[in-house]
Protein backbone atom coordinates (compact mmCIF):
# COMPACT_ATOMS: atom_id res chain seq x y z
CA UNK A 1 10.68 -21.05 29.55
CA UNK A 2 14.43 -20.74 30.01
CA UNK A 3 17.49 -21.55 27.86
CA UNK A 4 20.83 -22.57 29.35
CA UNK A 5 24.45 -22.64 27.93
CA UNK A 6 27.37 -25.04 29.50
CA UNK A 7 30.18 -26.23 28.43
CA UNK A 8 31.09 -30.00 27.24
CA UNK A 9 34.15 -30.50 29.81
CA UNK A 10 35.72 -28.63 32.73
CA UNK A 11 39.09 -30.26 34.79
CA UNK A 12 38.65 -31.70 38.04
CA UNK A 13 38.58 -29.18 41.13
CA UNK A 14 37.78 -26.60 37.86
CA UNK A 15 34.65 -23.92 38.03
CA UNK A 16 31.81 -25.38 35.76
CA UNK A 17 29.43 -23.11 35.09
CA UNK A 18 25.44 -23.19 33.19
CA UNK A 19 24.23 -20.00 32.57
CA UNK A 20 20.65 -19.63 32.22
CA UNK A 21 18.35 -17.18 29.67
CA UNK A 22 15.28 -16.23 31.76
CA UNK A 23 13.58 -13.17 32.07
CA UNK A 24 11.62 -12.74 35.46
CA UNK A 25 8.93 -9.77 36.52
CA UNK A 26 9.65 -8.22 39.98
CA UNK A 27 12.98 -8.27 42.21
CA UNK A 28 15.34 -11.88 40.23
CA UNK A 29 17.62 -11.87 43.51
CA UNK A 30 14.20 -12.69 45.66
CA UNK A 31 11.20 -14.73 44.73
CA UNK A 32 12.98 -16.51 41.99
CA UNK A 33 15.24 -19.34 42.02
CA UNK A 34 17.46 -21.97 40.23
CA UNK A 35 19.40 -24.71 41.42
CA UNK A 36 21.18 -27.56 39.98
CA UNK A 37 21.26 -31.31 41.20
CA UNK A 38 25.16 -32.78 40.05
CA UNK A 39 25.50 -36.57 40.14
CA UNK A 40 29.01 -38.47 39.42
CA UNK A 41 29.52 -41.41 40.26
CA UNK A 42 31.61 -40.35 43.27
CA UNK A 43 29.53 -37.72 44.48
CA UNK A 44 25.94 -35.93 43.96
CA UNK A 45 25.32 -32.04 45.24
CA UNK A 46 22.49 -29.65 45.32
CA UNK A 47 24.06 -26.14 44.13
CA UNK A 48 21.55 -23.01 44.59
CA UNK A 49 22.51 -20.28 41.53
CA UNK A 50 22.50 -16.82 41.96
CA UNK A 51 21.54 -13.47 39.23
CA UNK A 52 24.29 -11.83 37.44
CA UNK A 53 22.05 -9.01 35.81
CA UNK A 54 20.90 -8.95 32.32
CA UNK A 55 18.46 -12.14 32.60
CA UNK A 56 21.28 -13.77 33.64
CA UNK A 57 21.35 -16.65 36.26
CA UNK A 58 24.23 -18.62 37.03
CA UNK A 59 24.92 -22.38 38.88
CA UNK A 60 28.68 -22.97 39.63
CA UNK A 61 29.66 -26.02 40.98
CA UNK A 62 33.40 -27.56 41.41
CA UNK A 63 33.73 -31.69 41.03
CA UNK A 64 35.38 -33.28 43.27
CA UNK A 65 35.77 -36.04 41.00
CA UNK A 66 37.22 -37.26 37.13
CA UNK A 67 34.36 -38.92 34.95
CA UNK A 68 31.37 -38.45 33.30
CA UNK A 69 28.53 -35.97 35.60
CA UNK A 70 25.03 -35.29 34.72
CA UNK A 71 22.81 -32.58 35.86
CA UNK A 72 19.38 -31.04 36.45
CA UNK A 73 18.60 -27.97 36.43
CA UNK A 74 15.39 -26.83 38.76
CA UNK A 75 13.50 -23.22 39.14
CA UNK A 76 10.91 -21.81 40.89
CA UNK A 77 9.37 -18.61 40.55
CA UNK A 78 6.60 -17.18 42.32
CA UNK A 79 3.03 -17.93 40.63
CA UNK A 80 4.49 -20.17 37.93
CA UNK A 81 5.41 -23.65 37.66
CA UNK A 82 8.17 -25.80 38.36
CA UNK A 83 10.85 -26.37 35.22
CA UNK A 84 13.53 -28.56 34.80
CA UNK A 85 15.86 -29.48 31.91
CA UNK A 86 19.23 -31.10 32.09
CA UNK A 87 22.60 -32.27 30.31
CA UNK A 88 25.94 -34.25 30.83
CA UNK A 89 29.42 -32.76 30.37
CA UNK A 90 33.11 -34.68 31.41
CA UNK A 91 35.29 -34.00 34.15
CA UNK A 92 38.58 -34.24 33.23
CA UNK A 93 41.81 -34.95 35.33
CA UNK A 94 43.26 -31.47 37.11
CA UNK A 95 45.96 -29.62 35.24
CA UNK A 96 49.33 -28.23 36.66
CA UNK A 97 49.26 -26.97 39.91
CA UNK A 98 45.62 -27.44 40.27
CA UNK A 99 45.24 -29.84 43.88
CA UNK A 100 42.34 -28.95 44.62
CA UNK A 101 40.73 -26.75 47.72
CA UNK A 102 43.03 -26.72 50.85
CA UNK A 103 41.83 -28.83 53.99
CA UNK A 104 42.72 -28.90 57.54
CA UNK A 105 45.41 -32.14 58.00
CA UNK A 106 43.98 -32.89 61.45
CA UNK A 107 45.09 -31.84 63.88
CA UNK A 108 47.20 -28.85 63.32
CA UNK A 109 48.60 -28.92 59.44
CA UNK A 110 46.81 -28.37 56.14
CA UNK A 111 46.99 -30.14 53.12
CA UNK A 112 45.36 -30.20 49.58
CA UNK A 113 42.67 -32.28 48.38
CA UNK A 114 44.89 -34.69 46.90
CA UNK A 115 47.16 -35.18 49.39
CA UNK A 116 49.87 -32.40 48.69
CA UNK A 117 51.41 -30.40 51.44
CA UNK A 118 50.18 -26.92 52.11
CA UNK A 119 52.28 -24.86 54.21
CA UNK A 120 51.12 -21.59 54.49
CA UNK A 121 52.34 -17.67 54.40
CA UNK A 122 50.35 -15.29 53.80
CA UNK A 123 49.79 -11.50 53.37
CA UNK A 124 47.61 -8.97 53.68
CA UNK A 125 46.21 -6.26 50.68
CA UNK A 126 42.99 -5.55 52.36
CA UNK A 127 41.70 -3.03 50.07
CA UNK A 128 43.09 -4.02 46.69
CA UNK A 129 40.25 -5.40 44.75
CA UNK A 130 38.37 -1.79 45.40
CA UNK A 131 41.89 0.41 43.76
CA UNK A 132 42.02 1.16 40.28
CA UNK A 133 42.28 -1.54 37.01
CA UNK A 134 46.35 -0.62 36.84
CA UNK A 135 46.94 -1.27 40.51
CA UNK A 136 45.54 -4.46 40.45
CA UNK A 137 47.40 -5.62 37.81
CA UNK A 138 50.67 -4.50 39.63
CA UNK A 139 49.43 -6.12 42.74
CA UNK A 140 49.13 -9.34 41.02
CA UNK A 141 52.57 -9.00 38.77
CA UNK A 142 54.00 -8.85 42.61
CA UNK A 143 52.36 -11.73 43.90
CA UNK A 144 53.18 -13.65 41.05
CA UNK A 145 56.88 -13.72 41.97
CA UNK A 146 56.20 -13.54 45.55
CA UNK A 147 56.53 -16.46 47.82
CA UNK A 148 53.02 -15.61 49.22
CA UNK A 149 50.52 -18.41 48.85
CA UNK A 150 47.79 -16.90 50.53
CA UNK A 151 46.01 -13.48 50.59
CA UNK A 152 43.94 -11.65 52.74
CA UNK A 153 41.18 -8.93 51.54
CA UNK A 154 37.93 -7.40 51.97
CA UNK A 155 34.63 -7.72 50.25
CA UNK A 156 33.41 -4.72 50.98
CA UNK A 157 34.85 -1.63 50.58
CA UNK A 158 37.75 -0.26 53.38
CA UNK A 159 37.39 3.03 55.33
CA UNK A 160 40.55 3.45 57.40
CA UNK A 161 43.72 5.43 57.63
CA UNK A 162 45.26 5.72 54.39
CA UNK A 163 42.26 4.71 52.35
CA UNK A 164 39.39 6.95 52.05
CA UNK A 165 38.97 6.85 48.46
CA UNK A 166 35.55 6.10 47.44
CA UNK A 167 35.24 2.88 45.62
CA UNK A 168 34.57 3.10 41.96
CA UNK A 169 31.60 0.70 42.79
CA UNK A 170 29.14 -0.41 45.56
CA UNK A 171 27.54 -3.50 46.58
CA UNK A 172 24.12 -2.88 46.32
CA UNK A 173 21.82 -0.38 44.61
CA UNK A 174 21.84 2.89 46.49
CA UNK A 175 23.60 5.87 46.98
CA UNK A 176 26.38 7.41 49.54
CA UNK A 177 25.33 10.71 50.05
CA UNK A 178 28.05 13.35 51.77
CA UNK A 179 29.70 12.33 54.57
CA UNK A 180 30.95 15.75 56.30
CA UNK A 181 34.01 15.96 58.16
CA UNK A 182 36.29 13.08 59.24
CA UNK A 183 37.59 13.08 62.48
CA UNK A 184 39.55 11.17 64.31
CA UNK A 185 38.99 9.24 67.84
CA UNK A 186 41.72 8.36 69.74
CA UNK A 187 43.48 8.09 66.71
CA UNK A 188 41.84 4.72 66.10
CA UNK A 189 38.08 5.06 64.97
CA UNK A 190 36.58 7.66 62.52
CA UNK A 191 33.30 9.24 63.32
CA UNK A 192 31.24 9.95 60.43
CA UNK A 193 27.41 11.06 59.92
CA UNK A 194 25.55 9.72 56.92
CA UNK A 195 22.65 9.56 55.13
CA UNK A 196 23.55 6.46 52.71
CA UNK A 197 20.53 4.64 51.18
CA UNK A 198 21.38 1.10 50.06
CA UNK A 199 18.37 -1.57 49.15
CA UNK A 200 20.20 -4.41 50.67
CA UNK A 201 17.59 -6.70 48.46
CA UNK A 202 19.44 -5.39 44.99
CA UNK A 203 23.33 -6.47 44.76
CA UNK A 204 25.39 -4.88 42.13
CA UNK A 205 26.55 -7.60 39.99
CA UNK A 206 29.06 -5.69 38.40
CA UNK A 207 30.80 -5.30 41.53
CA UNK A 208 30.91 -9.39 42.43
CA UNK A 209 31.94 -10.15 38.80
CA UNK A 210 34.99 -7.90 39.28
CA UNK A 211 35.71 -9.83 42.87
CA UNK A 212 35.77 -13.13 41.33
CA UNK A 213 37.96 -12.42 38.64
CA UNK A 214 40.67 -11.82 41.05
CA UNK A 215 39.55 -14.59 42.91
CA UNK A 216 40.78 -16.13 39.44
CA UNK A 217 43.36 -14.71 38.38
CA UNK A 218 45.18 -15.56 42.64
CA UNK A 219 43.87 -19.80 41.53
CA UNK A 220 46.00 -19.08 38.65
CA UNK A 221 48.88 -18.02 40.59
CA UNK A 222 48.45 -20.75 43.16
CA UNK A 223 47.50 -17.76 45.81
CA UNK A 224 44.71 -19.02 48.15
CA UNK A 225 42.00 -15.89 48.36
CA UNK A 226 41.49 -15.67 52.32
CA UNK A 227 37.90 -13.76 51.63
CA UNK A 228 36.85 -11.40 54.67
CA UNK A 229 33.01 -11.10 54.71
CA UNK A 230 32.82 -8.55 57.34
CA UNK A 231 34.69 -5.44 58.84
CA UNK A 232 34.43 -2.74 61.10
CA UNK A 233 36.08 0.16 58.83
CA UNK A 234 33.06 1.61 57.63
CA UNK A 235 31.60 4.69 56.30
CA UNK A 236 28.63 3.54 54.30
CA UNK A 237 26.45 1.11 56.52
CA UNK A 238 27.66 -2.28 55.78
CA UNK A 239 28.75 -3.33 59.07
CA UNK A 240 25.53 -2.53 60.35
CA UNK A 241 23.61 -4.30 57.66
CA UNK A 242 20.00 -6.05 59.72
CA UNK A 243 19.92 -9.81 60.11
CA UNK A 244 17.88 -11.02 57.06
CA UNK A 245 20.50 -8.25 54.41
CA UNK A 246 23.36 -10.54 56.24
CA UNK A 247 22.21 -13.83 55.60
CA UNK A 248 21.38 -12.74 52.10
CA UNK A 249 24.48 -11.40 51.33
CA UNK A 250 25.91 -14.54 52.78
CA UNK A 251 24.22 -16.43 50.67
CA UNK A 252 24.89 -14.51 47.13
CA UNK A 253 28.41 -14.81 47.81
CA UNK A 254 28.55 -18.58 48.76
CA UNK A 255 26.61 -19.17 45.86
CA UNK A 256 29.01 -16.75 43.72
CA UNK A 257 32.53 -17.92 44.99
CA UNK A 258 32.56 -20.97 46.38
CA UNK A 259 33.18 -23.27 43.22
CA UNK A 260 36.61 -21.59 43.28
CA UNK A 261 38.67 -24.27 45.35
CA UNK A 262 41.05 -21.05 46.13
CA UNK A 263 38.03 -19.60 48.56
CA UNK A 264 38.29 -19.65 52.28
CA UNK A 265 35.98 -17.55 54.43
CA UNK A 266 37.01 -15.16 57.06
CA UNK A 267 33.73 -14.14 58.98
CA UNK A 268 35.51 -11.16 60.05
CA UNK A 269 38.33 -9.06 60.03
CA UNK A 270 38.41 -7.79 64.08
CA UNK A 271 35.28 -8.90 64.69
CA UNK A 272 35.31 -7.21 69.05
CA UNK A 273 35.23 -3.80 66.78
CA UNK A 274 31.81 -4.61 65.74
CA UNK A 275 29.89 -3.98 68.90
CA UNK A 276 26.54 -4.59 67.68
CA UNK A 277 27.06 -7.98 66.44
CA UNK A 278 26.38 -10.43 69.30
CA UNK A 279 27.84 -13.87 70.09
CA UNK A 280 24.50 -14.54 68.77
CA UNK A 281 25.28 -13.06 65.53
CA UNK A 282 28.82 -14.31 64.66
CA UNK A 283 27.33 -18.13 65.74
CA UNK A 284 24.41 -17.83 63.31
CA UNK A 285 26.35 -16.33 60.39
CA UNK A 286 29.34 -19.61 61.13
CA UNK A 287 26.38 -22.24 61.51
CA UNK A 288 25.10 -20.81 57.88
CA UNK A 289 28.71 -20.40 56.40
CA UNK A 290 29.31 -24.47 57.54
CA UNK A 291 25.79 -25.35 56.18
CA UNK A 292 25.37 -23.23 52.95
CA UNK A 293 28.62 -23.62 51.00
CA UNK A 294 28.54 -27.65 49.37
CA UNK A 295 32.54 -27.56 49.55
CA UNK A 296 33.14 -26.96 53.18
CA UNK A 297 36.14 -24.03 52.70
CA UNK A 298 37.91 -23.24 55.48
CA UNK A 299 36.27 -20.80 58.05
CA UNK A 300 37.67 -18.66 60.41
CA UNK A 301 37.20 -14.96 62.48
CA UNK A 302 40.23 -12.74 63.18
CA UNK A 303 40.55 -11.03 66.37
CA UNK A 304 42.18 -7.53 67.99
CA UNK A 305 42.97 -8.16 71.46
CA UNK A 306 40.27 -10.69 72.74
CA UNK A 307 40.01 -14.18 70.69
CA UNK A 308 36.40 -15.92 69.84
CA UNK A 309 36.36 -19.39 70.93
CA UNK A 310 37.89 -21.34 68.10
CA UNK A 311 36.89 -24.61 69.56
CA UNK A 312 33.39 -23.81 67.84
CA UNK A 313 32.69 -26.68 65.11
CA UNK A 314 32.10 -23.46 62.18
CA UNK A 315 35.40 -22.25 62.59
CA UNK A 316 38.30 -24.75 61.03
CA UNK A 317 41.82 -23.28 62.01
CA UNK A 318 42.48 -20.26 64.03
CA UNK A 319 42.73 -16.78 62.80
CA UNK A 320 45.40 -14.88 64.65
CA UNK A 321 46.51 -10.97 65.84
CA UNK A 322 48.26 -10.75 68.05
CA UNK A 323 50.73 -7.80 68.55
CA UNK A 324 52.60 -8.14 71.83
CA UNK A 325 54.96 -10.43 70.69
CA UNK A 326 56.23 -12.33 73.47
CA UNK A 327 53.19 -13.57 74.33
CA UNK A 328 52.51 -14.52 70.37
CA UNK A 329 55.73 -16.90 70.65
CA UNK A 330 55.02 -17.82 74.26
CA UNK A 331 51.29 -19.04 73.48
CA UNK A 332 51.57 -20.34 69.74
CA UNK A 333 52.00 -23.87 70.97
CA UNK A 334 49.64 -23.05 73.83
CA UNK A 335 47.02 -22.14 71.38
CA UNK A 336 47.13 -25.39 69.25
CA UNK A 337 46.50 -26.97 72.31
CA UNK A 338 43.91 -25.37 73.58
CA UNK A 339 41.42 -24.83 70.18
CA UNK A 340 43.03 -28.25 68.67
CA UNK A 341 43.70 -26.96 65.44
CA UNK A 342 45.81 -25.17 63.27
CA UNK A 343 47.12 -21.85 64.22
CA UNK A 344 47.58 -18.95 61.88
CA UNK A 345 48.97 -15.90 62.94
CA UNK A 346 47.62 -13.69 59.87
CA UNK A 347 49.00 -10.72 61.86
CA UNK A 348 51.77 -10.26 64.05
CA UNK A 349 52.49 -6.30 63.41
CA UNK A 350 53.50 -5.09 59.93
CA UNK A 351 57.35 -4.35 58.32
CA UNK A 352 57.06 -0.98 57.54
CA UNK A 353 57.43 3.10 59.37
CA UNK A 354 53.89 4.22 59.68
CA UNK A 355 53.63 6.35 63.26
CA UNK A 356 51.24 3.53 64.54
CA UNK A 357 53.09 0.78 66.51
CA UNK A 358 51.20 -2.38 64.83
CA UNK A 359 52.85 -1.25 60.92
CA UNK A 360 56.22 0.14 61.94
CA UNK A 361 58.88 -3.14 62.60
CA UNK A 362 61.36 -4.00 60.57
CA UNK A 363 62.00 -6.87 58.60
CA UNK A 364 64.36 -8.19 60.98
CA UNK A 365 61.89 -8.15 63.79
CA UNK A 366 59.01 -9.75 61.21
CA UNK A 367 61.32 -12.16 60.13
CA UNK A 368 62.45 -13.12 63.27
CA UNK A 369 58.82 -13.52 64.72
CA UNK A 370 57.63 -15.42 61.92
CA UNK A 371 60.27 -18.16 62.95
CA UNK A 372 59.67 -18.18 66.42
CA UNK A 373 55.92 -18.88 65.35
CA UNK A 374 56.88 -21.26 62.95
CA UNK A 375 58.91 -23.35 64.87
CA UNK A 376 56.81 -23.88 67.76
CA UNK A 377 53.91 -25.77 65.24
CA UNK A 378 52.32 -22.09 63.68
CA UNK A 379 51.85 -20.40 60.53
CA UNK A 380 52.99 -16.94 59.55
CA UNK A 381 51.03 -13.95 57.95
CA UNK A 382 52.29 -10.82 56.18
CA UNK A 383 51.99 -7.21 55.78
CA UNK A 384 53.79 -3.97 54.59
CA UNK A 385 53.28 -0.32 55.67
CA UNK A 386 55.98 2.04 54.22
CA UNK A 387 54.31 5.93 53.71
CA UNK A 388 54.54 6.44 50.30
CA UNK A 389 54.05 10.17 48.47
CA UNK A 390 51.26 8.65 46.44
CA UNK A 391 49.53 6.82 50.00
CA UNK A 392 49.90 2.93 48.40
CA UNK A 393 50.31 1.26 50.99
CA UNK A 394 50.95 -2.61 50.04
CA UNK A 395 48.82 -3.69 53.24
CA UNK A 396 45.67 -1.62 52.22
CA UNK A 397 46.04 -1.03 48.32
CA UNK A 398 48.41 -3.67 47.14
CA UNK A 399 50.88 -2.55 44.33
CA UNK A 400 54.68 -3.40 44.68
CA UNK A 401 56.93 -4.22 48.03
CA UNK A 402 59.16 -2.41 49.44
CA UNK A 403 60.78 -4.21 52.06
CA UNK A 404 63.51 -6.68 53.08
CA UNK A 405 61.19 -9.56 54.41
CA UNK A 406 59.78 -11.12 51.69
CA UNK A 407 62.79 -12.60 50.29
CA UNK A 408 63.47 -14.29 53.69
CA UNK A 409 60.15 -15.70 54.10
CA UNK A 410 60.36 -17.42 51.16
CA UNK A 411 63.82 -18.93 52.31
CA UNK A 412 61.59 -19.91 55.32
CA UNK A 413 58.63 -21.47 53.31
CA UNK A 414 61.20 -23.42 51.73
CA UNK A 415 62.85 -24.77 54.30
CA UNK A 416 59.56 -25.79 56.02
CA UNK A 417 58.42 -27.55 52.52
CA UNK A 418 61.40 -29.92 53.16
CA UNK A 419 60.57 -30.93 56.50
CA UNK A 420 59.01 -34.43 56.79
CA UNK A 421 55.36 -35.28 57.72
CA UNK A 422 52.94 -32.81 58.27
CA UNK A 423 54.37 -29.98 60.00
CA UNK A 424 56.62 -28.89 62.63
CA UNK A 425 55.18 -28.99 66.68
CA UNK A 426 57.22 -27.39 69.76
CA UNK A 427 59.52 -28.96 71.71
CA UNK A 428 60.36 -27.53 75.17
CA UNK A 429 64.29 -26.96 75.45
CA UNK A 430 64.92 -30.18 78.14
CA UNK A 431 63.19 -32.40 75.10
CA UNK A 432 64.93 -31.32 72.37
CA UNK A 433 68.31 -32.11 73.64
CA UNK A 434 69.87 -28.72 73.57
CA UNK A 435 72.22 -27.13 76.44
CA UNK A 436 71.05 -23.70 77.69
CA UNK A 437 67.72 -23.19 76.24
CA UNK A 438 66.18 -22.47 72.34
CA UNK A 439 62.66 -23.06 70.27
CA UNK A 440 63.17 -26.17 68.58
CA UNK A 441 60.73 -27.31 66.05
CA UNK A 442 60.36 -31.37 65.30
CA UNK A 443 58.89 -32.72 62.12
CA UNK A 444 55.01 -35.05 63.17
CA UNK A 445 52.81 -36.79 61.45
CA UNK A 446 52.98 -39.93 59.43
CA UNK A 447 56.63 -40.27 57.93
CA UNK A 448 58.30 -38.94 60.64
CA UNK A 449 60.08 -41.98 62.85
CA UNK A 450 63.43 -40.45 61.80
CA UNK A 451 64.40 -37.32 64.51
CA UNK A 452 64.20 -33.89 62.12
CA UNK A 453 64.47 -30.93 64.12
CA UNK A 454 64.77 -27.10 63.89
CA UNK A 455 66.44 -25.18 66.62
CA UNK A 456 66.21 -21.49 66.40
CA UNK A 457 68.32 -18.50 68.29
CA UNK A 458 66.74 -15.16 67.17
CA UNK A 459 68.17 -12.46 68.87
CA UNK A 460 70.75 -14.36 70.49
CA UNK A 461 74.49 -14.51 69.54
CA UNK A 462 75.91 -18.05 70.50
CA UNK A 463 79.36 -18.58 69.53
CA UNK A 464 77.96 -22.48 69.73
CA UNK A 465 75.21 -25.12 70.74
CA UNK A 466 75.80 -28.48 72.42
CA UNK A 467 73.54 -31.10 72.01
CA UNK A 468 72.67 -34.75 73.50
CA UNK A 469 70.77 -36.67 71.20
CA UNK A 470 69.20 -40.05 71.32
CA UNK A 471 71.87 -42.89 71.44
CA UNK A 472 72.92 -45.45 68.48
CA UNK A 473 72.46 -42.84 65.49
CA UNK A 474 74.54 -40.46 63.37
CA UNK A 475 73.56 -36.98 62.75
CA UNK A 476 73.66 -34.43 60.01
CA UNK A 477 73.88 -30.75 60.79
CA UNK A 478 73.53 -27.77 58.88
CA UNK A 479 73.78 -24.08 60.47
CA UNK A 480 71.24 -21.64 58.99
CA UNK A 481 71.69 -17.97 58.23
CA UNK A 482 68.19 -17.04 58.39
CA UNK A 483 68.63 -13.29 57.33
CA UNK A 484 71.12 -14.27 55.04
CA UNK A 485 69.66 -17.09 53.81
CA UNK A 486 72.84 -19.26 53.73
CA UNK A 487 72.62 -23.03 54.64
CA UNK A 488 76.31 -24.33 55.63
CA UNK A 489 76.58 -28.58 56.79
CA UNK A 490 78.99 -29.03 59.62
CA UNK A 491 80.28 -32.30 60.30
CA UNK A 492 79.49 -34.02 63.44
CA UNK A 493 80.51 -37.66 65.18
CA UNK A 494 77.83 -39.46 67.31
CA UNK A 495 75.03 -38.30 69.48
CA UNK A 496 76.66 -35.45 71.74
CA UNK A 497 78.85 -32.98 69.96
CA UNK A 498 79.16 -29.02 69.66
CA UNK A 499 77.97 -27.14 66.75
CA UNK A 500 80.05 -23.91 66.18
CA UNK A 501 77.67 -20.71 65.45
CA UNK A 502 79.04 -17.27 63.96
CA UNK A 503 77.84 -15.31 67.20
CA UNK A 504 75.43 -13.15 65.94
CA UNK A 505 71.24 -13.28 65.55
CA UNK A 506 68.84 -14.85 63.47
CA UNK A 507 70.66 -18.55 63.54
CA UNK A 508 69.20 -21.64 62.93
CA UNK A 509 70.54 -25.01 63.00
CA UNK A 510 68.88 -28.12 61.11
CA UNK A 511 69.27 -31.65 62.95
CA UNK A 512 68.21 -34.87 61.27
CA UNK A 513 69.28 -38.46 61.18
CA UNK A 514 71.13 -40.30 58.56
């Protein structure tokens, strides 16, 4: 017989949680299992539960809805019989900033679950959640007065320039045994022998627990946790885990993390550097993703240099690297168009002075791309890669910033956050109404009959713009600073006039109707 423990109430969108008493003989992650059956009067789920050590099980499940739910709690395990036993708790309305999970605003835009904007700009701390208790904590005092609403980081544990630190913990039950001498291969891939011993059928519970607190502690901040599943830097076997360790895994962490409406799944981080996954592979593991998790996150798989086929129906908005910039700027429109949904470029090089090419830009330059992406209908990511004395690199280990971009992007976020509609899409240069060329961004989606447009110069130095606008209408005009973050109007008489520009880069000028 087992006992089980819930709470009375939980907020809409919140994590409720039963945790079950039950002690089982043999392996609790196999053979045994427990599952709840939620009914509201808006919605009814089937949520599978997962072992948290210490005859400990645990159901999560997120409402979508406010009201009163009931539920039923079912287990099997092998050679005894079916149990059940059940309760009602409240579900009350969400509290500040809570608006739910994030969802793809068809075709190319995202929004909340209750109807709020999301624009998003993320960055990238790949390795944080594997440093030290005191780093995290300064990793999350920066992102707390960051402008970053979304993060990117690893499950497992990173092995990569910059990072070989063992992680205080592991996965599964096992052991990493020595791994002799690192070397390095064409400066890009480590080669490594090892005799590591992991019984993919035991996780380490300890080591999930720790995930989802961050996972937390980011929904408290308002931070979206962009989770990647799988990745190539690898020392200790995981990459190479067989088929039935995968889906198992994938389904202890679904079950683990998905009531948090901050989750979104990233198959993979690089996934062409994983040569013996298969089409095969990365299609199975998206079909179960898309089936498994009740909530539907968003799903997506990052790519070096060649790009999966985002048009699959698993993957919900496009996951992009893409380091030779010109064609990043040239093909962001191109890509919405082709995949017909939104486009995220999580990496477009790094701000920082690291010898390789793909961390050493400076802000200017990341600045300057994430606008060009931006206003031709993207989304920006983040990253920072200053050498440091003490190897903390913000893009692998978290801990504080050191550059000049941040502030700027978060002029940039704010700016987009203002425009009507859902989003911005591209306009070519002899639509937008502009005389000798520029990216111009206009405002779509519902809301939008009024002309709001972005036009912006990057590296060029106009001394001034004409446009020719749509007849019959008045205009207001304001000339952005986009380094320096300075917004100044300029006056303007009907729909053909001159705006004067300082003559130097990174301007932006702001067009909308009266």
């Amino acid at each position: 017989m087992f006992q089980i423990v819930y709470p009375e109430a939980v907020e809409r969108w919140g994590v409720f949680e039963i945790e079950i008493h039950a002690h089982v003989s043999g392996n609790p992650f196999l053979g045994t299992y427990f599952l709840a059956e939620f009914t509201g009067i808006q919605e009814k789920k089937q949520i599978s539960g997962f072992y948290d050590g210490n005859d400990r099980f645990r159901i999560r499940f997120m409402p979508s809805f406010e009201g009163e739910y009931s539920f039923r709690v079912m287990s099997g395990m092998a050679g005894e019989t079916l149990e059940e036993t059940g309760g009602t708790f409240q579900v009350n309305p969400a509290g500040k900033g809570n608006h739910g999970p994030v969802r793809v605003k068809k075709p190319y835009h995202f929004r909340y679950e209750d109807g709020t904007r999301y624009d998003p700009v993320g960055t990238t701390c790949y390795a944080w959640i594997h440093q030290e208790e005191k780093l995290q904590e300064q990793t999350l005092q920066t992102l707390r007065s960051s402008c970053f609403n979304k993060l990117r980081f690893c499950i497992f544990p990173k092995h990569y320039r910059f990072n070989f630190r063992e992680p205080e913990l592991y996965p599964f039950e096992g052991e990493a045994e020595d791994f002799g001498i690192l070397t390095w291969d064409n400066f890009m891939q480590v080669k490594f022998s090892t005799k590591s011993r992991w019984d993919y059928t035991h996780f380490v519970p300890e080591y999930f627990r720790r995930i989802e607190s961050r996972i937390a502690d980011l929904c408290r901040l308002g931070i979206e946790a962009d989770l990647i599943l799988l990745h190539p830097y690898d020392r200790w076997g995981f990459a190479k885990m067989p088929r039935q360790a995968e889906e198992l895994y994938y389904r202890y962490v679904i079950a683990r993390f998905s009531a948090y409406r901050n989750v979104w799944w990233a198959q993979a981080n690089e996934y062409e550097y994983m040569p013996d996954k298969t089409e095969e592979d990365w299609e199975r593991l998206g079909k179960l993703l898309m089936e498994e998790d009740p909530y539907g996150h968003l799903r997506s798989i990052h790519n070096n240099r060649r790009f999966y086929d985002h048009t699959r129906e698993w993957i919900t908005h496009c996951s992009i690297q893409r380091v030779d910039m010109y064609k990043t700027v040239e093909e962001t429109n191109e890509w919405r168009s082709r995949w017909g949904k939104p486009v995220v470029v999580d990496e477009l090089c790094y701000e920082g002075n690291i010898c390789m090419d793909w961390g050493n830009i400076s802000g200017e330059e990341l600045v300057r791309r994430s606008w060009e992406i931006t206003v031709r209908g993207g989304y920006t990511g983040h990253g920072e890669t200053f050498e440091s004395p003490d190897d903390i690199l913000w893009w692998s280990h978290g801990g504080t910033l050191h550059g000049s971009s941040e502030p700027r992007l978060r002029f940039l976020r704010e700016l987009l956050e203002q425009v009507p509609g859902d989003g911005l899409r591209f306009l070519d240069w002899t639509e937008a109404g502009i005389e000798g060329g520029g990216p111009c961004g206009e405002a779509e989606g519902e809301g939008t009959e009024e002309l709001y447009r972005i036009y912006y110069f990057g590296k060029t130095c106009p001394a001034r713009k004409r446009f020719v606008l749509p007849k019959g209408f008045e205009y207001e005009v304001d000339v952005i600073d986009t380094w320096n973050m300075d917004i100044t109007p300029q006056k303007v008489s009907g729909n053909r006039f001159m705006v004067e520009l300082p003559g130097r880069e990174y301007m932006a000028v702001r067009i909308c109707r009266k």
